[in-house]
N, C-alpha and C. Protein backbone atom coordinates (compact mmCIF):
# COMPACT_ATOMS: atom_id res chain seq x y z
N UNK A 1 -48.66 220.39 43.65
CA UNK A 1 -47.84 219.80 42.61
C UNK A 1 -46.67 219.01 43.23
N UNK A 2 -46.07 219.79 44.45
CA UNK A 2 -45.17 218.89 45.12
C UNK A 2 -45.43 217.76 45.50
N UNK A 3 -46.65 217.16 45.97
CA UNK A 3 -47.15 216.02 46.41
C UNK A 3 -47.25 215.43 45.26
N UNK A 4 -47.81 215.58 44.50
CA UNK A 4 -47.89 214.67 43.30
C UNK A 4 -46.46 213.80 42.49
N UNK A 5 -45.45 214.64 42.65
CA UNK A 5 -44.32 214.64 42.14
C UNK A 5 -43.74 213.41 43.45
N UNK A 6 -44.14 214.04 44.14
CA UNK A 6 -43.32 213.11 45.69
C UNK A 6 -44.08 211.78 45.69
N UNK A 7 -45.51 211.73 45.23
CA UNK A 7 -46.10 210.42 45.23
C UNK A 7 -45.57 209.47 44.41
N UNK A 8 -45.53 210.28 43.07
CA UNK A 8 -45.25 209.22 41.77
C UNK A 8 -43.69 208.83 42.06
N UNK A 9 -42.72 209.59 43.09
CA UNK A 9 -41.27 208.75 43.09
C UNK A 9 -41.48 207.91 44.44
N UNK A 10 -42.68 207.66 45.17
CA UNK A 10 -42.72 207.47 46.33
C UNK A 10 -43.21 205.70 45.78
N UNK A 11 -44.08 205.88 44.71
CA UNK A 11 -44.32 205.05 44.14
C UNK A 11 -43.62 203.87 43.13
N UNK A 12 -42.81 204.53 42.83
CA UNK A 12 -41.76 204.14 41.69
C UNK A 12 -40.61 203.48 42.52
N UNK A 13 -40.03 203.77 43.64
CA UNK A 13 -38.83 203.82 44.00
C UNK A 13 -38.82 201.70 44.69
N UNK A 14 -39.70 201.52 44.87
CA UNK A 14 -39.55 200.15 45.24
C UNK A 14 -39.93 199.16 43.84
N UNK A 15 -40.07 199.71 42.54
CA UNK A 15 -39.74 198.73 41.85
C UNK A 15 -38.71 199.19 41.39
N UNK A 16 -38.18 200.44 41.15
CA UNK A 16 -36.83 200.65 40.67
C UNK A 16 -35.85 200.20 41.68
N UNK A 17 -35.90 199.78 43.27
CA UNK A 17 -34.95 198.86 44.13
C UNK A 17 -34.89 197.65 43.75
N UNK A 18 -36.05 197.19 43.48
CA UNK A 18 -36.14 195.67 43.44
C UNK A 18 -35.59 195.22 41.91
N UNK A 19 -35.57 196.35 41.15
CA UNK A 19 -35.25 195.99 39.69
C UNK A 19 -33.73 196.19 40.09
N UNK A 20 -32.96 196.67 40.44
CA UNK A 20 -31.69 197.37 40.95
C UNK A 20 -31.15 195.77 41.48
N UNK A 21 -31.53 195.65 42.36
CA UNK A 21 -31.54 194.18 43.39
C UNK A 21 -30.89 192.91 42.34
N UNK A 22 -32.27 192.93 41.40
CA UNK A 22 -32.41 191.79 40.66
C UNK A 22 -31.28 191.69 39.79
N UNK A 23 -31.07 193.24 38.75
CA UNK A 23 -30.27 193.10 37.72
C UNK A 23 -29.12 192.96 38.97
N UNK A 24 -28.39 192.93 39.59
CA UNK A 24 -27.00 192.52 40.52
C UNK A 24 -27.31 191.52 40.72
N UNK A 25 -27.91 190.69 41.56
CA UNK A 25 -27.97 189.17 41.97
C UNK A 25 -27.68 188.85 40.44
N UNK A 26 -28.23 188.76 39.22
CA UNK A 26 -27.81 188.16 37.93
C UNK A 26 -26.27 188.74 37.54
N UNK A 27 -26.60 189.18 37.63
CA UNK A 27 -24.58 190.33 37.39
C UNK A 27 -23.98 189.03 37.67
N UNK A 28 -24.07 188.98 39.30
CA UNK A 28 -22.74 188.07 39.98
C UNK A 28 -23.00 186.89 39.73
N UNK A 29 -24.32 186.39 39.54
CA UNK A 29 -24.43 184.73 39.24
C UNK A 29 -23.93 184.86 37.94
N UNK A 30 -24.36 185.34 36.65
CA UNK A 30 -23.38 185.22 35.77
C UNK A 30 -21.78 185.72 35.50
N UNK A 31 -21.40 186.13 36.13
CA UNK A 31 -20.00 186.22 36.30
C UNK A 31 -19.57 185.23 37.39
N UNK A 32 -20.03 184.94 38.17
CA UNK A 32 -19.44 183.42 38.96
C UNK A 32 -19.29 182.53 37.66
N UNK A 33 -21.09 182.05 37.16
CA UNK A 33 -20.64 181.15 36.49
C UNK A 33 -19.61 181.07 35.33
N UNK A 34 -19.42 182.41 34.45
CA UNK A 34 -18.34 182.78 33.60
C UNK A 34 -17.44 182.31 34.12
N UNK A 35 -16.96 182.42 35.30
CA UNK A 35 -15.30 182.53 35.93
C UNK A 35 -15.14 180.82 36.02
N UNK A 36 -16.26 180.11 36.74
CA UNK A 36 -15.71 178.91 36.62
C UNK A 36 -15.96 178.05 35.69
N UNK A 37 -16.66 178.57 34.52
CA UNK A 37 -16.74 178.07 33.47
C UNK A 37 -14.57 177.76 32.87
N UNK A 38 -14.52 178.74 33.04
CA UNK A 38 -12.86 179.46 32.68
C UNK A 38 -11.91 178.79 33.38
N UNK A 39 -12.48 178.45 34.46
CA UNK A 39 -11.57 177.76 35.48
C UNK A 39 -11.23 176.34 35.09
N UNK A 40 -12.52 175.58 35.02
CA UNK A 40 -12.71 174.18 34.85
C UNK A 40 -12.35 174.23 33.47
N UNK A 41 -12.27 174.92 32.14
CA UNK A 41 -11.41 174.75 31.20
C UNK A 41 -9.94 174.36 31.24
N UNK A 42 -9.56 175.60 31.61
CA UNK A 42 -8.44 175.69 32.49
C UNK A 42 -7.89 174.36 33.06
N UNK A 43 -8.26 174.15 34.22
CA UNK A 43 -8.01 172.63 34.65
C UNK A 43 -7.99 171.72 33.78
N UNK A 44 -9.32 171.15 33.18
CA UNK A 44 -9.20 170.61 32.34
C UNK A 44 -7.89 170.49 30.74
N UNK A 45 -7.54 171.51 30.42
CA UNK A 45 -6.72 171.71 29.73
C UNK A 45 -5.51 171.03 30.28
N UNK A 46 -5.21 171.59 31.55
CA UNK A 46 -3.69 171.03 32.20
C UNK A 46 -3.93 169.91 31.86
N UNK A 47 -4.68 169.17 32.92
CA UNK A 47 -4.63 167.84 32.89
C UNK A 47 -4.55 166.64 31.13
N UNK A 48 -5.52 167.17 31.00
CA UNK A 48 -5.16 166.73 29.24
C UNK A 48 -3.59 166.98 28.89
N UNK A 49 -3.34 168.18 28.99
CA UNK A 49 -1.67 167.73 29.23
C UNK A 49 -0.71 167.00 29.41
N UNK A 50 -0.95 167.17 30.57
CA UNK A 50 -0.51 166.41 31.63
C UNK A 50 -1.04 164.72 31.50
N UNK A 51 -1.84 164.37 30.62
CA UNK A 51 -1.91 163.12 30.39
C UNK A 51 -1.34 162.92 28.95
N UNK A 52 -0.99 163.93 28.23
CA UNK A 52 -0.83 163.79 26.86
C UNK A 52 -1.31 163.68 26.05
N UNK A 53 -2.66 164.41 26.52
CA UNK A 53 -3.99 164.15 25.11
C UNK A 53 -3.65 165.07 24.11
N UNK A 54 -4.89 164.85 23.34
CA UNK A 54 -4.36 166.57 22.54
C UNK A 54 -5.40 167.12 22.97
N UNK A 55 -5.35 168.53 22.57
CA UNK A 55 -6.49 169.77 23.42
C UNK A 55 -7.92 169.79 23.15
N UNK A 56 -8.67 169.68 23.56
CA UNK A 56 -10.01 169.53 23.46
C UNK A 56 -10.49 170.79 22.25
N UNK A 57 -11.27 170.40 21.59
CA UNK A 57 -11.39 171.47 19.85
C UNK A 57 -13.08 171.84 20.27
């Protein structure tokens, strides 16, 4: 019974890494892109300012 038990996590454990892997690489690519989504608003905003537009709606 021990073997069996040890197979099926022996089995399991490299798509539960690779699923592990995957959901993080997406984590941080979408939170990069969030952040400079935020950023380049940001900028953008000053500058509109700073030129005297009015704020982008």
């Amino acid at each position: 019974m021990n073997d069996v038990i040890g197979g099926i996590l022996w089995a399991l454990a490299p798509t539960v890494l690779v699923g592990l892997l995957f959901w993080a690489i997406m984590r941080a690519i979408v939170r990069a892109d969030r952040d400079e989504r935020r950023a380049y608003t940001r900028l953008e905003a000053e500058e509109r300012a700073r030129r005297g537009l009015s704020p982008k709606s």
